[in-house]
Protein backbone atom coordinates (compact mmCIF):
# COMPACT_ATOMS: atom_id res chain seq x y z
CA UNK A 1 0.00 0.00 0.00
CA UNK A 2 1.11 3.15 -0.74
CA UNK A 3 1.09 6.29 1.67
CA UNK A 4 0.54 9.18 0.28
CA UNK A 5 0.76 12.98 2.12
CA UNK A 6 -2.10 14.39 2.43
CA UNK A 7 -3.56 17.63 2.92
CA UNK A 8 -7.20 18.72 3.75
CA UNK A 9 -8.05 22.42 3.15
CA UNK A 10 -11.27 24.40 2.34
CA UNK A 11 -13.16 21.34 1.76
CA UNK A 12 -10.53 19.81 -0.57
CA UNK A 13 -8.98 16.80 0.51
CA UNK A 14 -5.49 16.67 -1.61
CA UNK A 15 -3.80 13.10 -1.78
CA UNK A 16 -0.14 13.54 -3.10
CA UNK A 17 1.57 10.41 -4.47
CA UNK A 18 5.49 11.10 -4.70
CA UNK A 19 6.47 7.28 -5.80
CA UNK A 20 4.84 7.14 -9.36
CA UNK A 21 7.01 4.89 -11.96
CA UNK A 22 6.59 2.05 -13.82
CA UNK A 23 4.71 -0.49 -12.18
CA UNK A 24 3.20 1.75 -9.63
CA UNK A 25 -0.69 1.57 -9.29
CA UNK A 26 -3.53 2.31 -6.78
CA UNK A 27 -6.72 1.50 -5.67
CA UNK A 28 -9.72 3.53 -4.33
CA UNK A 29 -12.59 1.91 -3.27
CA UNK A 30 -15.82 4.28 -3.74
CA UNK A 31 -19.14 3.34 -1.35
CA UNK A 32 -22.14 5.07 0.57
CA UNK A 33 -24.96 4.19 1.98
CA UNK A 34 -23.40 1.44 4.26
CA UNK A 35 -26.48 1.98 6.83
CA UNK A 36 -24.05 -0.30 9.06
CA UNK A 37 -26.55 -0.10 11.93
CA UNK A 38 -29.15 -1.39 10.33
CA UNK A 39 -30.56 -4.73 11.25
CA UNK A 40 -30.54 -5.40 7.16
CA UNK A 41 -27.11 -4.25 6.30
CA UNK A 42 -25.61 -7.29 4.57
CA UNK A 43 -22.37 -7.08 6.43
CA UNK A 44 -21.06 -10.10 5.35
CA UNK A 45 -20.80 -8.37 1.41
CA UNK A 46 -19.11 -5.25 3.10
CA UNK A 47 -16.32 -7.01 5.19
CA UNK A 48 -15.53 -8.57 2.27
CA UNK A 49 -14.74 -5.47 0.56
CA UNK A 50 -13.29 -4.17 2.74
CA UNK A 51 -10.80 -7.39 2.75
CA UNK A 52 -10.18 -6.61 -0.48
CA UNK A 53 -9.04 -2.84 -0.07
CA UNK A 54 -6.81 -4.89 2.27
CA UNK A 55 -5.41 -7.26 -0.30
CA UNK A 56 -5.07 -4.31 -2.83
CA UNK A 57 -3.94 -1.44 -0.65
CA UNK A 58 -6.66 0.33 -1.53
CA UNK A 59 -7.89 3.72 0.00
CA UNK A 60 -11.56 3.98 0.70
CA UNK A 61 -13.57 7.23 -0.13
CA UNK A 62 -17.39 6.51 1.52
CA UNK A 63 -20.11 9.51 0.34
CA UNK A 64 -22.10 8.83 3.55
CA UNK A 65 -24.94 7.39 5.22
CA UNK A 66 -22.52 5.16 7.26
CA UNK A 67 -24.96 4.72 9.50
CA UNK A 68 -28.95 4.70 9.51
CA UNK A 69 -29.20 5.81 12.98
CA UNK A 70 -33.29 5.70 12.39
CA UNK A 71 -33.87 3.95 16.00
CA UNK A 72 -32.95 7.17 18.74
CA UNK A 73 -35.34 9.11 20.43
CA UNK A 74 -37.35 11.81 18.92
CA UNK A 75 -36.65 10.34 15.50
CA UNK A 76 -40.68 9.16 13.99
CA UNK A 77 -38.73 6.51 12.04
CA UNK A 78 -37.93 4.87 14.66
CA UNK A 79 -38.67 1.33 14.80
CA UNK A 80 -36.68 -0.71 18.37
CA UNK A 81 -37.78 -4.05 16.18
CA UNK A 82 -35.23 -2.97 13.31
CA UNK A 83 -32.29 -2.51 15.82
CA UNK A 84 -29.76 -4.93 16.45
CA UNK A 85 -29.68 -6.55 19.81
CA UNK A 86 -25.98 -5.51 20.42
CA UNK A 87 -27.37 -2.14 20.02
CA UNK A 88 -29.71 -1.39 22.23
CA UNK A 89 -28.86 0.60 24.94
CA UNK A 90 -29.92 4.03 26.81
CA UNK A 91 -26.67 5.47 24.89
CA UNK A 92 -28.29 4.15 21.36
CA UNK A 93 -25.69 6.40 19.27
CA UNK A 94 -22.65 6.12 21.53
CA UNK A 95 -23.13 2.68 20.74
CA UNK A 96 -23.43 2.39 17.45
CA UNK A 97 -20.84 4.59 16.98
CA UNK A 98 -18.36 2.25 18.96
CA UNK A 99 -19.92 -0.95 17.16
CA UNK A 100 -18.72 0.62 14.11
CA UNK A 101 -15.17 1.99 15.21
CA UNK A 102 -14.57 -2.07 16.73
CA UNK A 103 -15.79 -3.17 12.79
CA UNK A 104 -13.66 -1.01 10.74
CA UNK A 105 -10.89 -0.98 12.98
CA UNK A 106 -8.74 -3.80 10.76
CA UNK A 107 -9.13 -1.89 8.11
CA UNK A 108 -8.22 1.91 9.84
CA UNK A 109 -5.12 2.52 7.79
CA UNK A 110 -6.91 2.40 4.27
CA UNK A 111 -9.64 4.87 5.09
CA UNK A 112 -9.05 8.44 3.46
CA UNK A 113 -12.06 10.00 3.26
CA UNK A 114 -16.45 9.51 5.13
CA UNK A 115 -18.66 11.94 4.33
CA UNK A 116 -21.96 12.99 5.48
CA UNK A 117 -25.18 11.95 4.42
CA UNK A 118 -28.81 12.56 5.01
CA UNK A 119 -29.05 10.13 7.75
CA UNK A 120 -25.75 11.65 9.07
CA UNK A 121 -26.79 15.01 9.22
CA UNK A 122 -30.19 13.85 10.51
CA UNK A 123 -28.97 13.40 13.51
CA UNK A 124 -26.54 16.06 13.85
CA UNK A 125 -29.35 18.39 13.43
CA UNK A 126 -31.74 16.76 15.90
CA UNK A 127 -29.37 15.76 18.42
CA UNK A 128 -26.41 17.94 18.22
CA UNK A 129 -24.16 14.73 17.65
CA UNK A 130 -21.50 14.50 14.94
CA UNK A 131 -21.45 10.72 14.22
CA UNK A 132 -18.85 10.55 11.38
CA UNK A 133 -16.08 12.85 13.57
CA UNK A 134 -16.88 10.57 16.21
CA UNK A 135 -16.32 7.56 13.94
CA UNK A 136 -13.10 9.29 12.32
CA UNK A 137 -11.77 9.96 15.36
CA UNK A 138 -11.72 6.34 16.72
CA UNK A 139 -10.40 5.11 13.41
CA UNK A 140 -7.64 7.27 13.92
CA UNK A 141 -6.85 6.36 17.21
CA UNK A 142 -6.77 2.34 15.87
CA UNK A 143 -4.30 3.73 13.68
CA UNK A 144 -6.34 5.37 10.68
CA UNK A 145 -5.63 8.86 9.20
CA UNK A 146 -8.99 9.61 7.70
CA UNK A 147 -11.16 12.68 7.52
CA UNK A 148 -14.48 13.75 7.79
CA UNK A 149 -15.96 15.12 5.06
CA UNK A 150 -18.98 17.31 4.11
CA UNK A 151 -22.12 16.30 2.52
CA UNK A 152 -20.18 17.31 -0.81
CA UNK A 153 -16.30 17.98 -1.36
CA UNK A 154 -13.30 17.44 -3.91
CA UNK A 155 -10.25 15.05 -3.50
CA UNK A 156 -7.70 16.20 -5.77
CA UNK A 157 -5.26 12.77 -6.57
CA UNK A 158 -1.76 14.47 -7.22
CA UNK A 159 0.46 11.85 -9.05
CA UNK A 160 4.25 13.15 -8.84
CA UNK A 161 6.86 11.24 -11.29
CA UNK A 162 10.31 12.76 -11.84
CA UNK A 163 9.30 16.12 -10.93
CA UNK A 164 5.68 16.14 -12.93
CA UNK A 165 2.49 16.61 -11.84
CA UNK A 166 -0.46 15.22 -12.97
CA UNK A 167 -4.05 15.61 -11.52
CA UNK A 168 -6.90 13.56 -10.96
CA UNK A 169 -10.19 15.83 -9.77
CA UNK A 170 -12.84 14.11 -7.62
CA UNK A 171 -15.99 15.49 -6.48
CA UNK A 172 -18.09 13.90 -4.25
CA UNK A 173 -21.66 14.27 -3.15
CA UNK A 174 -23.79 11.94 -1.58
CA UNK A 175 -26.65 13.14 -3.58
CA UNK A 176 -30.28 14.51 -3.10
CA UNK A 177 -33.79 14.05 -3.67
CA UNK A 178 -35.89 11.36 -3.26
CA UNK A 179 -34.58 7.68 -4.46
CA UNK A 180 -37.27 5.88 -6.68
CA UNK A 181 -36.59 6.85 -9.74
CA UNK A 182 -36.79 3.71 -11.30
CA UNK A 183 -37.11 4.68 -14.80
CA UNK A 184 -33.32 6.56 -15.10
CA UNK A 185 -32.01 5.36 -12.13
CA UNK A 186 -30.98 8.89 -11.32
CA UNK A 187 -28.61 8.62 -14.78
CA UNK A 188 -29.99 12.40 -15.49
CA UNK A 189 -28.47 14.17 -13.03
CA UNK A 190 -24.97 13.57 -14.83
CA UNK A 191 -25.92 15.79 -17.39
CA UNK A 192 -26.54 18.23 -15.06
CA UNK A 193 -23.39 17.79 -12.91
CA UNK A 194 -21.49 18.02 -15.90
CA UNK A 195 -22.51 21.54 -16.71
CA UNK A 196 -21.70 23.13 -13.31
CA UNK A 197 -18.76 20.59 -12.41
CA UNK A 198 -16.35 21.16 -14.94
CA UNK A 199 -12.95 20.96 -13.62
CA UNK A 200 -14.55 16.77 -12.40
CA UNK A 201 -12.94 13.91 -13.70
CA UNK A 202 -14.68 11.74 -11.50
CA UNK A 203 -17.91 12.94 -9.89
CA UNK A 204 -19.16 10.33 -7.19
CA UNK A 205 -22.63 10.51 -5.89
CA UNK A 206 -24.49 8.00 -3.56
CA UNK A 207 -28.04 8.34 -1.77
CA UNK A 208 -30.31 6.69 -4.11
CA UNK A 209 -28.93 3.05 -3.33
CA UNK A 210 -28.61 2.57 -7.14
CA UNK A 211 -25.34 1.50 -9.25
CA UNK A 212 -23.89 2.79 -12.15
CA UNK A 213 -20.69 4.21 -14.16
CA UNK A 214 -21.86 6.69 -17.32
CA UNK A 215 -17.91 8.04 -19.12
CA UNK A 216 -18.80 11.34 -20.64
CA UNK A 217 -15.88 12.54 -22.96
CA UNK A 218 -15.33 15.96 -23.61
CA UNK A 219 -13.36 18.31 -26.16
CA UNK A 220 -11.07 20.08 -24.59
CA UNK A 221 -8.37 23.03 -25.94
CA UNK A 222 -5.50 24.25 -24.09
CA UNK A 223 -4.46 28.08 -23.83
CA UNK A 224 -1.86 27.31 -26.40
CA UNK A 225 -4.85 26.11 -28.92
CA UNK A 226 -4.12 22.59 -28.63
CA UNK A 227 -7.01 20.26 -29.26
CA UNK A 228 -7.50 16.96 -26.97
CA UNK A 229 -10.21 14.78 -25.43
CA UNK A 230 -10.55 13.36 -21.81
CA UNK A 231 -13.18 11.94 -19.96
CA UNK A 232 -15.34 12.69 -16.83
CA UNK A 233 -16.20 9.18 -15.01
CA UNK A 234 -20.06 9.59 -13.49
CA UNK A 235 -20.57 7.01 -10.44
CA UNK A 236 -23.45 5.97 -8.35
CA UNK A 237 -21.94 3.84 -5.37
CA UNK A 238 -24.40 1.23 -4.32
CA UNK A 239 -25.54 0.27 -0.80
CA UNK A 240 -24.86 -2.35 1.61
CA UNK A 241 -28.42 -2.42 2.97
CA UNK A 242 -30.93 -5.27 1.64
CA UNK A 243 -34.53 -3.49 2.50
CA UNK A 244 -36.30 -5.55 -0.29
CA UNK A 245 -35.06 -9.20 0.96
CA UNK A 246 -37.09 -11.77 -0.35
CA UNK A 247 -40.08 -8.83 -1.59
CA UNK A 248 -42.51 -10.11 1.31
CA UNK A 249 -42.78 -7.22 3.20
CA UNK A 250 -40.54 -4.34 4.32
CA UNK A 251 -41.02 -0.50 3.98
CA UNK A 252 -39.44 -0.73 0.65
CA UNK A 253 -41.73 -3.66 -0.42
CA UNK A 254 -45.16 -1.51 1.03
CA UNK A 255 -43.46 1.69 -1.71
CA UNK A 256 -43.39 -0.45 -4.53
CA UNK A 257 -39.52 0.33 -4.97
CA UNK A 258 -37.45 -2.30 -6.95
CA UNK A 259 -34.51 -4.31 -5.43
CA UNK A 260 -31.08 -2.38 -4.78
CA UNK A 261 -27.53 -3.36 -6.12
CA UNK A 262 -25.38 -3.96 -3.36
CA UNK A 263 -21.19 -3.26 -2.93
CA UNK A 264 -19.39 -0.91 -4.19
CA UNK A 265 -17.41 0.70 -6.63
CA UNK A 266 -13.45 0.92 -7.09
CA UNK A 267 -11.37 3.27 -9.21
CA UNK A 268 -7.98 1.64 -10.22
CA UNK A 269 -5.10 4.28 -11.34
CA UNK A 270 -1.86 2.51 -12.98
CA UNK A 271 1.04 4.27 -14.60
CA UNK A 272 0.86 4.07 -18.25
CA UNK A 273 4.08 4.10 -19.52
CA UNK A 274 2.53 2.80 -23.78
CA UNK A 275 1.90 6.16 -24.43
CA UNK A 276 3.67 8.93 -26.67
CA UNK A 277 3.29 10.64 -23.26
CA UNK A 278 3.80 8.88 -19.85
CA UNK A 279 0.74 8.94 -17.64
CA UNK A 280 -1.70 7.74 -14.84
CA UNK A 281 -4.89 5.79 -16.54
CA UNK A 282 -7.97 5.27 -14.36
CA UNK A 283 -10.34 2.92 -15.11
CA UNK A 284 -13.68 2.63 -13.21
CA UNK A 285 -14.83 -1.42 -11.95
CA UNK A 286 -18.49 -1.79 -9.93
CA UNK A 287 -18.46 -4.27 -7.83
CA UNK A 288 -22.20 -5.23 -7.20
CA UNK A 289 -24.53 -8.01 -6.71
């Protein structure tokens, strides 16, 4: 695994890898919506991503919604027959936020980025508790050096080889509105992100517990009137909570909403050395099911 420096600014998380050469490559596993509280989170898929980031040295990059957090007080959602056993307690968030730190703790050292979703927010609003610090904070003391993100953000990838820079733009959102749309799948909104996002070469969104990669390439012309093409990788990350099971019954069930995909999604960056000029290729993998 590679360790890169990293720096974390004005809501732009830059990753800088000094060791690019021949050879070199990197991993970046993309997911949201892990709703690891839930009693239906299939954790079982999830740990064994995350085994893989192990094998591969891969840095993970979640969008948010790490946890559901639907079962506290005040919360009309809440439900104590959806909450795991190990969870319940008079300190319901304390401990899910300690079930989670003891789950991901294995895996501290590959986590770069979480950021905040709905549910997240949810219950920094209503409670005045910041879940994802709280979770950051005891990956990092098992050895992690992650950081909490916003609801949206960029992660600038900085590949350094012999004294050249190249960069790889990410921006991240973990996505709005609501998530039926079972006709586009939410596909539209990359035309849309693509008109106000245009410095992205990667734009991640999660929320809608869909999957799917849309490339968009683009003409693009330098300020010395050079002429070239690129492209801007569009990704839904999945979710790692089953609500539709076996289609019996089930909130999701009672809304008519289809099955979800669940995993995630990985980008893989390897130095390309086949080309007039040397550079990093990424190449975008779901892995779903």
């Amino acid at each position: 695994m590679h360790t890169p420096r990293i720096e974390y600014k004005n809501n732009v998380l830059s990753v800088y890898f000094d060791d690019v050469k021949p050879g070199w490559e990197q991993w970046v596993q993309l997911t949201g919506d892990r709703h690891h509280d839930n009693k239906y989170c299939r954790r079982d898929i999830e740990e064994r991503h995350l085994e893989l980031a192990k094998e591969r040295g891969a840095l993970i990059v979640d969008v948010g919604d790490a946890f559901c957090a639907m079962q506290g007080k005040y919360d009309p959602r809440s439900d104590m027959s959806q909450i795991r056993p190990e969870d319940v307690s008079v300190n319901y968030l304390d401990t899910i936020v300690n079930h989670a730190i003891e789950f991901y703790s294995p895996y501290a050292k590959h986590f770069l980025l979480l950021g905040r979703g709905n549910h997240d927010q949810n219950i920094l609003n209503r409670h005045g508790t910041d879940l994802i610090s709280n979770l950051v904070h005891g990956i990092n003391t098992n050895g992690g050096n992650c950081r909490a993100g916003g609801y949206g953000g960029w992660i600038r990838m900085e590949f350094i080889r012999s004294g050249h820079y190249q960069r790889f733009n990410i921006k991240y959102h973990h996505g709005s509105a609501g998530g039926n749309s079972p006709v586009t799948r939410g596909v539209i909104q990359t035309n849309r992100q693509a008109v106000y996002l245009p410095d992205a070469d990667a734009v991640v969104n999660g929320h809608t517990h869909d999957s799917y990669y849309v490339p968009i390439a683009r003409e693009r012309i330098t300020h010395m009137g050079d002429i070239s093409r690129d492209i801007v990788h569009f990704i839904r990350t999945a979710t790692y909570k089953d609500e539709y099971r076996d289609g019996s019954t089930g909130w999701a069930v009672e809304k008519g909403h289809a099955p979800k995909p669940l995993g995630c999604a990985w980008i893989h960056f390897v130095y390309d050395s086949h080309r007039d000029c040397d550079y990093v290729k990424a190449s975008v993998i779901l892995d779903i099911e």
